[in-house]
PDB file of N, CA and C in Angstrom:
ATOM      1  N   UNK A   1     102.223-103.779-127.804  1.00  0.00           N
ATOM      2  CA  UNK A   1     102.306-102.921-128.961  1.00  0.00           C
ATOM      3  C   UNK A   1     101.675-103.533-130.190  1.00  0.00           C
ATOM      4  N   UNK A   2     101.140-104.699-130.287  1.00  0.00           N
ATOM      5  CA  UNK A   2     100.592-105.242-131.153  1.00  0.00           C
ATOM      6  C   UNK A   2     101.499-105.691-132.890  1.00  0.00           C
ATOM      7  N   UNK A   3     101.767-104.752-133.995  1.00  0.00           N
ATOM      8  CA  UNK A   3     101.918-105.526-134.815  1.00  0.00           C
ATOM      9  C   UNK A   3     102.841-104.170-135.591  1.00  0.00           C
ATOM     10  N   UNK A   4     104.351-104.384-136.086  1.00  0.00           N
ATOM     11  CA  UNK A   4     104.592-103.219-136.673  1.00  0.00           C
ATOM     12  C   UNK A   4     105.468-103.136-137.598  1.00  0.00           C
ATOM     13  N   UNK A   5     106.169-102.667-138.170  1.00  0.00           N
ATOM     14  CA  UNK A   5     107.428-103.104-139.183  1.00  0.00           C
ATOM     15  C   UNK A   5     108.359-101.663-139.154  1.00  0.00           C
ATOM     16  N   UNK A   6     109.389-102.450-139.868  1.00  0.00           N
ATOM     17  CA  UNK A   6     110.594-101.080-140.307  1.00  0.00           C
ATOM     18  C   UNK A   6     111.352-101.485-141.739  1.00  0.00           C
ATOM     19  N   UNK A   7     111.701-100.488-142.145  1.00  0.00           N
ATOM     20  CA  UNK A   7     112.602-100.457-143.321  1.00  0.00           C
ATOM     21  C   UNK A   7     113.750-100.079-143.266  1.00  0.00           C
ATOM     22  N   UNK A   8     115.220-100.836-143.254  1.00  0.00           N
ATOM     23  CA  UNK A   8     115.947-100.000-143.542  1.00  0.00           C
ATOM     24  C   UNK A   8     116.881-100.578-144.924  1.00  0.00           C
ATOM     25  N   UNK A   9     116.602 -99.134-145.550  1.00  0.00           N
ATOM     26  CA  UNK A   9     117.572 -99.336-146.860  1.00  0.00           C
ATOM     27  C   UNK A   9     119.088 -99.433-146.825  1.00  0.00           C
ATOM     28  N   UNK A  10     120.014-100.728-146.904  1.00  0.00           N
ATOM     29  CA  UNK A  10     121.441-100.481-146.473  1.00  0.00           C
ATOM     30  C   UNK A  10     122.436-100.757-147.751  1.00  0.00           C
ATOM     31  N   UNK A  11     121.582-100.111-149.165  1.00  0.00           N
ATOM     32  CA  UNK A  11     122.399 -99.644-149.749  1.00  0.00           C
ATOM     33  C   UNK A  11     122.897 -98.388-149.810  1.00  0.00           C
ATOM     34  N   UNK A  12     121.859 -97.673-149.188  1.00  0.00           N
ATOM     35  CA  UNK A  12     122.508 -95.983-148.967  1.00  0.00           C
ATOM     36  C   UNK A  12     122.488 -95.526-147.228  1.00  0.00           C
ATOM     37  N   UNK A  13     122.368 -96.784-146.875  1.00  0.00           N
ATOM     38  CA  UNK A  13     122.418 -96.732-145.456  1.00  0.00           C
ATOM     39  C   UNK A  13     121.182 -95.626-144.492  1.00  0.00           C
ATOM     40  N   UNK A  14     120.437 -95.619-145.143  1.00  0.00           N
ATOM     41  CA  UNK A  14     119.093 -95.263-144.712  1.00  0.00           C
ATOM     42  C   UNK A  14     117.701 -95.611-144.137  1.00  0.00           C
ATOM     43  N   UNK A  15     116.661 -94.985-143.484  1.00  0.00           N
ATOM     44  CA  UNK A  15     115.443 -95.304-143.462  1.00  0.00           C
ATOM     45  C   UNK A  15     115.092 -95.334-144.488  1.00  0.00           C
ATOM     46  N   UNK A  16     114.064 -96.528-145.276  1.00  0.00           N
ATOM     47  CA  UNK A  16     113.257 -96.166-146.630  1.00  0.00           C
ATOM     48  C   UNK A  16     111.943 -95.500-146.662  1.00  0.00           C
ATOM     49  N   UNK A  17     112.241 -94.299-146.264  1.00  0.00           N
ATOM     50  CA  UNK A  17     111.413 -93.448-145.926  1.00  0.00           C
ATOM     51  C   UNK A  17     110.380 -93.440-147.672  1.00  0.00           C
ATOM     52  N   UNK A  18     109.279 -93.728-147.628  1.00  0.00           N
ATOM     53  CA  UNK A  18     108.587 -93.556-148.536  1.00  0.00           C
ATOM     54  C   UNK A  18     107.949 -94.915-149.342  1.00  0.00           C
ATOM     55  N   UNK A  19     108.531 -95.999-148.728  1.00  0.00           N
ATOM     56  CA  UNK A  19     108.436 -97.005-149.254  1.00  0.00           C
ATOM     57  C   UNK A  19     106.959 -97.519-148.882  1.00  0.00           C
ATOM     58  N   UNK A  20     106.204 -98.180-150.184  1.00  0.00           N
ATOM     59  CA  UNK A  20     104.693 -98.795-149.951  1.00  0.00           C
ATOM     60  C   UNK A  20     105.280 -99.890-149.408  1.00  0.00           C
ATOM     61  N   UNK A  21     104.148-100.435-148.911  1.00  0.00           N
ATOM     62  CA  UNK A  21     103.715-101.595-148.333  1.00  0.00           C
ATOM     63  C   UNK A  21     102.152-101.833-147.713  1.00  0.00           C
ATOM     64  N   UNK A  22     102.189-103.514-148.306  1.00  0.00           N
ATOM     65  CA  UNK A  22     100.267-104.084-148.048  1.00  0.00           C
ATOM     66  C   UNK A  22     100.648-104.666-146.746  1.00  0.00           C
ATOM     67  N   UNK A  23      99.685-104.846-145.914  1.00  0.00           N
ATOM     68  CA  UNK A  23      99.494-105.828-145.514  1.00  0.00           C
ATOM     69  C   UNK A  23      98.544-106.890-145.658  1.00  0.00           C
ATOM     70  N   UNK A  24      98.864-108.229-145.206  1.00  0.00           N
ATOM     71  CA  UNK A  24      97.329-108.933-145.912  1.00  0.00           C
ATOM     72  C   UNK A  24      97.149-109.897-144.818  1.00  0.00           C
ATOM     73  N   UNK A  25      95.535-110.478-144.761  1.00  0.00           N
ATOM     74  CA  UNK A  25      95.516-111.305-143.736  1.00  0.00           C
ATOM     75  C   UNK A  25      95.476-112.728-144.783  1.00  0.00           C
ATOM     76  N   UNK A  26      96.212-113.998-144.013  1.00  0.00           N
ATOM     77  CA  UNK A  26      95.907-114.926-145.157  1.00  0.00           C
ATOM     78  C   UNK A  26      95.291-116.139-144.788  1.00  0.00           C
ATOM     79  N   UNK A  27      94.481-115.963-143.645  1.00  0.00           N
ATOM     80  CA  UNK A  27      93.567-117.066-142.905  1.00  0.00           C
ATOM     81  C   UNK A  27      92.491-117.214-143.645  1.00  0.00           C
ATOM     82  N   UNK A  28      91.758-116.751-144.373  1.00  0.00           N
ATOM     83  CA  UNK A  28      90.696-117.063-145.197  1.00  0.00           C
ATOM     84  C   UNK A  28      91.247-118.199-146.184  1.00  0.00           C
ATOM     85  N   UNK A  29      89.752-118.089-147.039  1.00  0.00           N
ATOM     86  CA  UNK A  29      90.095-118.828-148.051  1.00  0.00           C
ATOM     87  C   UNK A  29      91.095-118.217-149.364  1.00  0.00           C
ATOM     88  N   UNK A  30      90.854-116.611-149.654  1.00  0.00           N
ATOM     89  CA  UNK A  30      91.216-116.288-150.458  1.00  0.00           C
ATOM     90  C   UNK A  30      92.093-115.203-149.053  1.00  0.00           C
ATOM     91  N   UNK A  31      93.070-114.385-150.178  1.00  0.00           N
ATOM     92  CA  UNK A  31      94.116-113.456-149.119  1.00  0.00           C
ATOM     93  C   UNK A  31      93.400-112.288-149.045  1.00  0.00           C
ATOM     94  N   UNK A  32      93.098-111.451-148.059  1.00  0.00           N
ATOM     95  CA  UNK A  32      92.855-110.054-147.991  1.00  0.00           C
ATOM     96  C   UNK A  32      93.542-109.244-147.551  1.00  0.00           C
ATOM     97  N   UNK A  33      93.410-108.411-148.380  1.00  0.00           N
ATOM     98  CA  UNK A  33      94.108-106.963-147.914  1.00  0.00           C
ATOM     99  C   UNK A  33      93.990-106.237-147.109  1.00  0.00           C
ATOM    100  N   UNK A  34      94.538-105.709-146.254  1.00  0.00           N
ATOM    101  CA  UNK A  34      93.652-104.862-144.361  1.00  0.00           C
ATOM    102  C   UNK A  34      94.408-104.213-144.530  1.00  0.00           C
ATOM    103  N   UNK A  35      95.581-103.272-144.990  1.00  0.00           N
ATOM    104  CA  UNK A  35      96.094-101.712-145.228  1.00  0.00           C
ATOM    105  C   UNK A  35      96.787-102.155-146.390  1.00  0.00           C
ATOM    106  N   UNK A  36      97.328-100.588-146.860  1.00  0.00           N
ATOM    107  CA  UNK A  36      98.238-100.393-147.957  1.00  0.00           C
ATOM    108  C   UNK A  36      98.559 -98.875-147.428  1.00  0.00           C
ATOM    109  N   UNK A  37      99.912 -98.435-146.945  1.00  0.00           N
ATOM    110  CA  UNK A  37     100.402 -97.776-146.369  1.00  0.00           C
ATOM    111  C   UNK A  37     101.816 -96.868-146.860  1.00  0.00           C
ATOM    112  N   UNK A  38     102.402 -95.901-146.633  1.00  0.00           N
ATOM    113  CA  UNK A  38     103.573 -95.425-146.766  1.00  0.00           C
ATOM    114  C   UNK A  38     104.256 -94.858-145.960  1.00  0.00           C
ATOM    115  N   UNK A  39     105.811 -95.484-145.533  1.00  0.00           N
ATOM    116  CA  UNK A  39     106.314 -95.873-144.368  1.00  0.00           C
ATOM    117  C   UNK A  39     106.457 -94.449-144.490  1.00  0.00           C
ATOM    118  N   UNK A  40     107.252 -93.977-143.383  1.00  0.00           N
ATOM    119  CA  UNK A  40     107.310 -92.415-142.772  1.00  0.00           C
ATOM    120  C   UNK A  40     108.714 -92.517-142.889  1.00  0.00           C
ATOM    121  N   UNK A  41     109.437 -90.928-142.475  1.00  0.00           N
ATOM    122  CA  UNK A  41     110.749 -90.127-142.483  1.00  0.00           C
ATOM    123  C   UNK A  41     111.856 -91.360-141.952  1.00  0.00           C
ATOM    124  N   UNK A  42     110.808 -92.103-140.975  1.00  0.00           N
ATOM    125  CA  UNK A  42     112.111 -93.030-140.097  1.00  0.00           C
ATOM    126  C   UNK A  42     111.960 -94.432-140.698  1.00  0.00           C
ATOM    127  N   UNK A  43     111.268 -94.415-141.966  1.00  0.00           N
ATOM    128  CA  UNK A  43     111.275 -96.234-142.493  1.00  0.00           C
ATOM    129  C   UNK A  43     110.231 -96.940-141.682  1.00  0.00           C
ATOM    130  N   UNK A  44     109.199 -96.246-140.670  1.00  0.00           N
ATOM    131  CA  UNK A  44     108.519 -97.382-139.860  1.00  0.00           C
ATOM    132  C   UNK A  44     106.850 -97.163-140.572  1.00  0.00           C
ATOM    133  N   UNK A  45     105.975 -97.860-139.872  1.00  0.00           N
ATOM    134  CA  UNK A  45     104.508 -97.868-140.709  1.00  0.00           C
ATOM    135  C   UNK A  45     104.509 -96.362-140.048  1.00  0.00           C
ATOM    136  N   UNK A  46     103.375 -95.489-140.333  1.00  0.00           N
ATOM    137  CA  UNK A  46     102.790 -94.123-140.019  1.00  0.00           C
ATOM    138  C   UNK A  46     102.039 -94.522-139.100  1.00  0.00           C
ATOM    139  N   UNK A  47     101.591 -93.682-138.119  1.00  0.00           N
ATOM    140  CA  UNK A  47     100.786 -93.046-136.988  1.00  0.00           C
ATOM    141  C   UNK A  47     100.463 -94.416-136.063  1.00  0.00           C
ATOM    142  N   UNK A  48     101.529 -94.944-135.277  1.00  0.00           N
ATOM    143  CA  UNK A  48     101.652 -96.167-134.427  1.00  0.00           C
ATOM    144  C   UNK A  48     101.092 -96.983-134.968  1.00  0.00           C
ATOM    145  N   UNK A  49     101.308 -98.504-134.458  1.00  0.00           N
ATOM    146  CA  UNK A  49     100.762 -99.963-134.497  1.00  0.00           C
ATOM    147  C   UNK A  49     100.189 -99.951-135.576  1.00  0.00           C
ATOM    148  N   UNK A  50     100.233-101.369-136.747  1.00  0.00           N
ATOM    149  CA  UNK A  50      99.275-101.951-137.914  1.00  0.00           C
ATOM    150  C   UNK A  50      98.304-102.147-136.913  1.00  0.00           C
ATOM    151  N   UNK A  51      98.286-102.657-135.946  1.00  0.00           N
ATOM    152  CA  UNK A  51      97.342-103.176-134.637  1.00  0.00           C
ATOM    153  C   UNK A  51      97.788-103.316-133.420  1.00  0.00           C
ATOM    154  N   UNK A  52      96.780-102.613-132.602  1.00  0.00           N
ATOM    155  CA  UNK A  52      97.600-102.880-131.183  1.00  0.00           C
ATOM    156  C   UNK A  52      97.042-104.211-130.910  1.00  0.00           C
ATOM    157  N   UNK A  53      97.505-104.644-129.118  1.00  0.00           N
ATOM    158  CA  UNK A  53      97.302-106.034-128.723  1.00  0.00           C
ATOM    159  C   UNK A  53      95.450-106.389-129.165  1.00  0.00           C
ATOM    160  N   UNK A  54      95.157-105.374-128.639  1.00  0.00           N
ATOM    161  CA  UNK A  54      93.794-105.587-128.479  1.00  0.00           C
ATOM    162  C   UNK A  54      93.362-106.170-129.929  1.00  0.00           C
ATOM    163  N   UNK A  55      93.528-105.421-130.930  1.00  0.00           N
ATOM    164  CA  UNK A  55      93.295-105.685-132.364  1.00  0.00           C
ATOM    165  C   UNK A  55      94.033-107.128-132.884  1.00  0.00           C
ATOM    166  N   UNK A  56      95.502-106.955-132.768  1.00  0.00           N
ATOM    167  CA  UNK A  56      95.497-108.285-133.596  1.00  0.00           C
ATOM    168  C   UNK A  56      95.312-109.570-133.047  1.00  0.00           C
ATOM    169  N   UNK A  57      94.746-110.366-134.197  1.00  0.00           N
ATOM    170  CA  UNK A  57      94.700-111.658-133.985  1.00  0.00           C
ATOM    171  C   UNK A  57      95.053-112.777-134.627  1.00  0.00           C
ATOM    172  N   UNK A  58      94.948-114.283-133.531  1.00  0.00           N
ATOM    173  CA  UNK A  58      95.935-114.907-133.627  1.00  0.00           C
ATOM    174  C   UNK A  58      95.559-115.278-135.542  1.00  0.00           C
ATOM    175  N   UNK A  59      96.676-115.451-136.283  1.00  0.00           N
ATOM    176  CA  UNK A  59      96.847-116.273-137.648  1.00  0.00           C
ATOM    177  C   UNK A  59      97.914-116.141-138.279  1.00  0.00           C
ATOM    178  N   UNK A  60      97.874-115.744-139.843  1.00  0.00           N
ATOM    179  CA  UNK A  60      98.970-115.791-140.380  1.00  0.00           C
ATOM    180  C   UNK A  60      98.617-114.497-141.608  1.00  0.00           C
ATOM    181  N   UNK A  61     100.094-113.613-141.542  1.00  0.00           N
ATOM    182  CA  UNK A  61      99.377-112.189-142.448  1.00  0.00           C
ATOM    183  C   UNK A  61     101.055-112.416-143.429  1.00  0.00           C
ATOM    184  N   UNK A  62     100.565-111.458-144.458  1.00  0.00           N
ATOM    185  CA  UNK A  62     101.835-111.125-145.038  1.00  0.00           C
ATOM    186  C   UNK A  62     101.845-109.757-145.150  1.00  0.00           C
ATOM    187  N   UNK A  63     103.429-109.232-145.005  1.00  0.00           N
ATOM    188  CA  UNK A  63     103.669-107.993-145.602  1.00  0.00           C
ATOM    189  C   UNK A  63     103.944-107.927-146.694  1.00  0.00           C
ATOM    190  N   UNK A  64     103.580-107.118-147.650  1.00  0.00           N
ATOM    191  CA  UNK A  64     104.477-106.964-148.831  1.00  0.00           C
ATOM    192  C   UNK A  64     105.063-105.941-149.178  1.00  0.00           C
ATOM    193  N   UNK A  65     105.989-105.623-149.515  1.00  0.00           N
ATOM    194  CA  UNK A  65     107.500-104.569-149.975  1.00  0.00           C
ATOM    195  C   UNK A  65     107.018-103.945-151.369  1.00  0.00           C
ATOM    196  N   UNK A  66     107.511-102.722-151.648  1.00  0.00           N
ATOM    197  CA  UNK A  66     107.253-102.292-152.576  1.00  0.00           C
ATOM    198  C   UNK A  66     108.797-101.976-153.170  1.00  0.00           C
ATOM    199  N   UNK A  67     109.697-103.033-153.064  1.00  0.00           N
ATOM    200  CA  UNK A  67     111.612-102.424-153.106  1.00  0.00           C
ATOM    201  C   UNK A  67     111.301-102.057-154.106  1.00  0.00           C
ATOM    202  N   UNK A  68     111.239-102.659-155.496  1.00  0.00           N
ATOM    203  CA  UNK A  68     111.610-101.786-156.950  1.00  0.00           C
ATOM    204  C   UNK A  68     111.375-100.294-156.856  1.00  0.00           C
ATOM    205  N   UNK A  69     110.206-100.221-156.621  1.00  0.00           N
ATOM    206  CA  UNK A  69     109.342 -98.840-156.737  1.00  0.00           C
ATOM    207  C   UNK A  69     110.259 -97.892-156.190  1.00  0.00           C
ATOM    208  N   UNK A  70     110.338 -98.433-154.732  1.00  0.00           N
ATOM    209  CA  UNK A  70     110.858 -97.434-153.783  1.00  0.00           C
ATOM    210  C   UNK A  70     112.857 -97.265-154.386  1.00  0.00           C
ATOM    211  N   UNK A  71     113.221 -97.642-154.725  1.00  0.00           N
ATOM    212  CA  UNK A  71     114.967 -97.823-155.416  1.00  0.00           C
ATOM    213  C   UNK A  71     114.813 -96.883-156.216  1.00  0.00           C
ATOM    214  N   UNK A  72     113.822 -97.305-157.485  1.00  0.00           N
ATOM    215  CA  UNK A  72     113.688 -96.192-158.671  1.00  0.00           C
ATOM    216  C   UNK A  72     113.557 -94.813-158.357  1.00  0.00           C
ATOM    217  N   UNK A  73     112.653 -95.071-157.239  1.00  0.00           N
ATOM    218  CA  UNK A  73     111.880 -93.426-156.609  1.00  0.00           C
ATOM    219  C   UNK A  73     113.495 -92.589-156.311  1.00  0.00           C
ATOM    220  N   UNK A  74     114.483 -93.522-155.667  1.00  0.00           N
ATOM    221  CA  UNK A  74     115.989 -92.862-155.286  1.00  0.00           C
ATOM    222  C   UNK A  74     116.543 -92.894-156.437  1.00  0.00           C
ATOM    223  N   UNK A  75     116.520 -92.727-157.438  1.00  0.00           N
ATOM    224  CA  UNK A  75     116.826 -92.864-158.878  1.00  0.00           C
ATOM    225  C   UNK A  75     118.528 -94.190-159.386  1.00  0.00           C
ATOM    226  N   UNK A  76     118.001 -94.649-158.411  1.00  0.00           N
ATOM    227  CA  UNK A  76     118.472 -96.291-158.660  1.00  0.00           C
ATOM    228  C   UNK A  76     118.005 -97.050-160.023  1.00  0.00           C
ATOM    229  N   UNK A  77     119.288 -97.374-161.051  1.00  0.00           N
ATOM    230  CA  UNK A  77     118.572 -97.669-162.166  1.00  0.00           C
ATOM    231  C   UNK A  77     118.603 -99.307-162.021  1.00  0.00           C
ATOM    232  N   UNK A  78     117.308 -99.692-162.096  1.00  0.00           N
ATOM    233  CA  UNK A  78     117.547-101.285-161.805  1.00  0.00           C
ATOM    234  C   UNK A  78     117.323-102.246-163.258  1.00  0.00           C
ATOM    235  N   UNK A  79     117.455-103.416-163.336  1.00  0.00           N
ATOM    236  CA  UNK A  79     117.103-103.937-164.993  1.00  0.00           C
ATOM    237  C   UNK A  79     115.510-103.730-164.841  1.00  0.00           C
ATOM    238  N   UNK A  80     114.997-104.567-166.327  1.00  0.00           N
ATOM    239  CA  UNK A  80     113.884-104.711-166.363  1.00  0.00           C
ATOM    240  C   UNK A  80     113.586-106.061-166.871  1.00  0.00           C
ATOM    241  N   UNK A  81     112.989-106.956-166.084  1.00  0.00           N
ATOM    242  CA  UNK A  81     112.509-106.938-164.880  1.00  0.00           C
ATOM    243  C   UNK A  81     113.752-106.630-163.820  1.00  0.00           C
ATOM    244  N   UNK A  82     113.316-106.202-162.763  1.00  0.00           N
ATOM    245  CA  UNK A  82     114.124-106.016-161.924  1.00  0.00           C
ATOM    246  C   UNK A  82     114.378-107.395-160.811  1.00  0.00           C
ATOM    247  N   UNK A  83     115.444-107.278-160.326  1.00  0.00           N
ATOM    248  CA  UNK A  83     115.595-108.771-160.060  1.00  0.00           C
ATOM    249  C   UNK A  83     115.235-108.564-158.541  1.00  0.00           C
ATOM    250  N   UNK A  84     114.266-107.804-157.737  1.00  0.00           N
ATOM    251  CA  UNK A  84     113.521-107.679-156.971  1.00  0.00           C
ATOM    252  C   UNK A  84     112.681-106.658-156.615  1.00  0.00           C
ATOM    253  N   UNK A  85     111.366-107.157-156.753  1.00  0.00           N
ATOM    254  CA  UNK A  85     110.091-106.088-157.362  1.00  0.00           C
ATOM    255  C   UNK A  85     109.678-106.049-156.389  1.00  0.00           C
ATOM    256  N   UNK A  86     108.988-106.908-155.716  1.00  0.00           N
ATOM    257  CA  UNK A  86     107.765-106.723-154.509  1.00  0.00           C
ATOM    258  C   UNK A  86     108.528-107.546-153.096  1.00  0.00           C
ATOM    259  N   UNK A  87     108.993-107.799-152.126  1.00  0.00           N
ATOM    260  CA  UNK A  87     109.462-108.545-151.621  1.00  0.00           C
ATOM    261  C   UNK A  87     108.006-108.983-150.303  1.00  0.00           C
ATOM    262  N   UNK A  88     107.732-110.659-150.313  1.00  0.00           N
ATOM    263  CA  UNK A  88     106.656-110.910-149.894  1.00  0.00           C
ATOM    264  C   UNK A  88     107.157-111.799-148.145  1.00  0.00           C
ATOM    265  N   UNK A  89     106.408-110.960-147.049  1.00  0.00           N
ATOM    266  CA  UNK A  89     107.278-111.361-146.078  1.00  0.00           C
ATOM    267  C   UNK A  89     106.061-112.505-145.419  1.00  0.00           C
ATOM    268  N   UNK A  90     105.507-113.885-144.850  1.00  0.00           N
ATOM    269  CA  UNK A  90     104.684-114.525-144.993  1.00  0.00           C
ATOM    270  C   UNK A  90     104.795-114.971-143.203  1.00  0.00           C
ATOM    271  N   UNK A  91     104.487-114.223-141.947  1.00  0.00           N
ATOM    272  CA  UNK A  91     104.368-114.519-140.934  1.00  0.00           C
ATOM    273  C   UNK A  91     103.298-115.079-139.883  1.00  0.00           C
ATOM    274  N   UNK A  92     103.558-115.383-138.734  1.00  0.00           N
ATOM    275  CA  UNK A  92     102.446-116.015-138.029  1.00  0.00           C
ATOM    276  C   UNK A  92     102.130-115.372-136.586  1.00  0.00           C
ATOM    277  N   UNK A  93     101.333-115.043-136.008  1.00  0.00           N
ATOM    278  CA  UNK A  93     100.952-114.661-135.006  1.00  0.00           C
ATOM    279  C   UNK A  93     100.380-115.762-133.709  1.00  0.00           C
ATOM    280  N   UNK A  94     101.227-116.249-133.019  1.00  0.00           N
ATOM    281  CA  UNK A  94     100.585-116.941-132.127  1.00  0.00           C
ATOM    282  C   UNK A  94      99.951-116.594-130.925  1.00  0.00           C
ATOM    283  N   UNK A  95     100.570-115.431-130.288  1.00  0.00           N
ATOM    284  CA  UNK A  95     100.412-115.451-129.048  1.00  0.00           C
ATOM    285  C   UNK A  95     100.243-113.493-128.941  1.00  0.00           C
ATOM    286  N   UNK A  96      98.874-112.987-128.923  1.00  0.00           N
ATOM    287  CA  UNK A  96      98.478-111.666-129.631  1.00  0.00           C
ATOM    288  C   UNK A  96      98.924-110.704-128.248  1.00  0.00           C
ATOM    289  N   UNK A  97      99.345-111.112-127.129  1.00  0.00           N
ATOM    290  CA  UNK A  97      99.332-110.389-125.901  1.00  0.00           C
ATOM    291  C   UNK A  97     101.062-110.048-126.083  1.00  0.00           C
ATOM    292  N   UNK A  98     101.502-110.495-127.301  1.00  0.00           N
ATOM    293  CA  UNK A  98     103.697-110.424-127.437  1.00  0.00           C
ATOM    294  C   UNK A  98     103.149-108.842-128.685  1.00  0.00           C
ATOM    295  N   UNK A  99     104.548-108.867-128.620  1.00  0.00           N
ATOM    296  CA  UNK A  99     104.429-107.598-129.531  1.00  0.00           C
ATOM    297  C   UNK A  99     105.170-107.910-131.202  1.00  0.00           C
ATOM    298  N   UNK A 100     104.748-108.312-132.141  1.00  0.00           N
ATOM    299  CA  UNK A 100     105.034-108.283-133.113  1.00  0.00           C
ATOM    300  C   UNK A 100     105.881-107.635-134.123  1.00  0.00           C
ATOM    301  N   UNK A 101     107.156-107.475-134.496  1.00  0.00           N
ATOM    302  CA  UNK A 101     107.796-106.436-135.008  1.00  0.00           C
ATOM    303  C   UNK A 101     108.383-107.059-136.159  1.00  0.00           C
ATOM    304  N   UNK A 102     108.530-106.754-137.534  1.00  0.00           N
ATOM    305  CA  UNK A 102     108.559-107.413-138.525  1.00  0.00           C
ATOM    306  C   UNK A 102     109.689-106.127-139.448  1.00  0.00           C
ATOM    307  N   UNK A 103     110.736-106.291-139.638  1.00  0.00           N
ATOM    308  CA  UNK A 103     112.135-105.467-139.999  1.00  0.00           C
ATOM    309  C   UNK A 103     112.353-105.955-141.349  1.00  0.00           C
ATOM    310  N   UNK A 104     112.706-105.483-142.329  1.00  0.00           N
ATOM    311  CA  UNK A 104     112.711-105.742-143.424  1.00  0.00           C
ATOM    312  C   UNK A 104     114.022-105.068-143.750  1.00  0.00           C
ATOM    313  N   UNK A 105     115.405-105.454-143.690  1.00  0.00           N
ATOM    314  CA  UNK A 105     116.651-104.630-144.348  1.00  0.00           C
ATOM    315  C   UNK A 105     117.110-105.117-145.816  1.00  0.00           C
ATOM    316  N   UNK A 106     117.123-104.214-147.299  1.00  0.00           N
ATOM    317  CA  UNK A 106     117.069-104.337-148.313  1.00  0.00           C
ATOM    318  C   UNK A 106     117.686-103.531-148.976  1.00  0.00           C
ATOM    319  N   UNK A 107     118.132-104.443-149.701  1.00  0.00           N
ATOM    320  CA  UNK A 107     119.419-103.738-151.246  1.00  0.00           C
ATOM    321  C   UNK A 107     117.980-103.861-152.449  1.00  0.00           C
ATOM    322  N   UNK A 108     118.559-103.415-153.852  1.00  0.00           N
ATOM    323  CA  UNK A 108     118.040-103.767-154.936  1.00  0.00           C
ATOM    324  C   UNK A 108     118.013-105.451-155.518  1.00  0.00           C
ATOM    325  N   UNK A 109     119.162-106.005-154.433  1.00  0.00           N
ATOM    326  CA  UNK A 109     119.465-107.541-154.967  1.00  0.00           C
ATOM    327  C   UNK A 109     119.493-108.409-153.563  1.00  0.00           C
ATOM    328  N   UNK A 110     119.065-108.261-152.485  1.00  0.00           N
ATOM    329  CA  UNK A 110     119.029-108.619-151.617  1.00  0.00           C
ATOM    330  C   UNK A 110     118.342-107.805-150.142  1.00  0.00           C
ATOM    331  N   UNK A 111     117.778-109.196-149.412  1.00  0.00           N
ATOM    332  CA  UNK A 111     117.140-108.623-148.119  1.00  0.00           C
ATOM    333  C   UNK A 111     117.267-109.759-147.011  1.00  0.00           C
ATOM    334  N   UNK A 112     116.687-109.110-145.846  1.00  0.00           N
ATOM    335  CA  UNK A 112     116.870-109.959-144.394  1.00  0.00           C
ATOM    336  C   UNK A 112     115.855-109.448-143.890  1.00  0.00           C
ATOM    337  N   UNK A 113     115.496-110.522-143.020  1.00  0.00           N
ATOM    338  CA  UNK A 113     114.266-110.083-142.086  1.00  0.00           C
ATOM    339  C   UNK A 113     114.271-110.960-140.749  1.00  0.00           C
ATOM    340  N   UNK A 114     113.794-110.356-140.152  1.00  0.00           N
ATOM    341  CA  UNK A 114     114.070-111.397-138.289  1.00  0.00           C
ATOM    342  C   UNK A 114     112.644-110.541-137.478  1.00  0.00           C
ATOM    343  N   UNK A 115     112.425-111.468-136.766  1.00  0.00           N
ATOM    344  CA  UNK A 115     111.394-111.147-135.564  1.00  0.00           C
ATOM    345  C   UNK A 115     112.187-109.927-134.671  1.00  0.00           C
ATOM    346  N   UNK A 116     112.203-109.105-134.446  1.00  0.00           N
ATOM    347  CA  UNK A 116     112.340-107.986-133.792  1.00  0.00           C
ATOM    348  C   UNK A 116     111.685-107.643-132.849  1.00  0.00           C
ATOM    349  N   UNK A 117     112.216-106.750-132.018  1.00  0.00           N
ATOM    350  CA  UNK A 117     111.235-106.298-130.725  1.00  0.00           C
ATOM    351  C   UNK A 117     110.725-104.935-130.659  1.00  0.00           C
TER     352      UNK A 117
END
């Protein structure tokens, strides 16, 4: 299945259906950007795989979270600055033939993340 993520919001106990997110590759010298996306009804990326097997390869990418945005969007009033804006997830790909799954569960003041299947 190659490379994929989920959101779930468990302050209102939901998918974060709507929530941005980049992805970036960070094997270069400088970081690049290879999507910028908005998760779907069920919190996961849209229209299957960031990459299937075939596509990804082996290095190191980050996701990045768009929590503030997406909280406010639920009319969550957060401070300013908010005491979590972008949440930056910084993983590695070793072995491109496994399936990659990258879960992101998030409050306005807290998150978790684990290798998933």
């Amino acid at each position: 299945m190659g490379l994929s993520t989920h959101v779930l919001d468990t302050m209102h106990g939901t998918p974060a259906a709507g929530m941005g997110v980049e992805l970036w590759d960070l094997g270069g010298a400088q970081p690049r950007q290879l999507k910028r996306f908005t998760l779907n009804m069920d919190g996961r990326n849209p229209d299957g795989p960031l990459f299937d097997n075939a596509s990804l390869q082996r290095g190191t990418y980050r996701l990045v979270f768009d929590v503030a945005a997406y909280f406010r969007s639920r009319g969550v009033e957060l401070p300013d600055p908010p005491f979590l804006d972008r949440v930056s997830l910084d993983f590695g790909v070793a072995d491109t033939s496994q399936h990659y799954h990258v879960p992101l569960l998030c409050t306005p003041w807290s998150y978790s993340t684990y290798r998933g299947s």
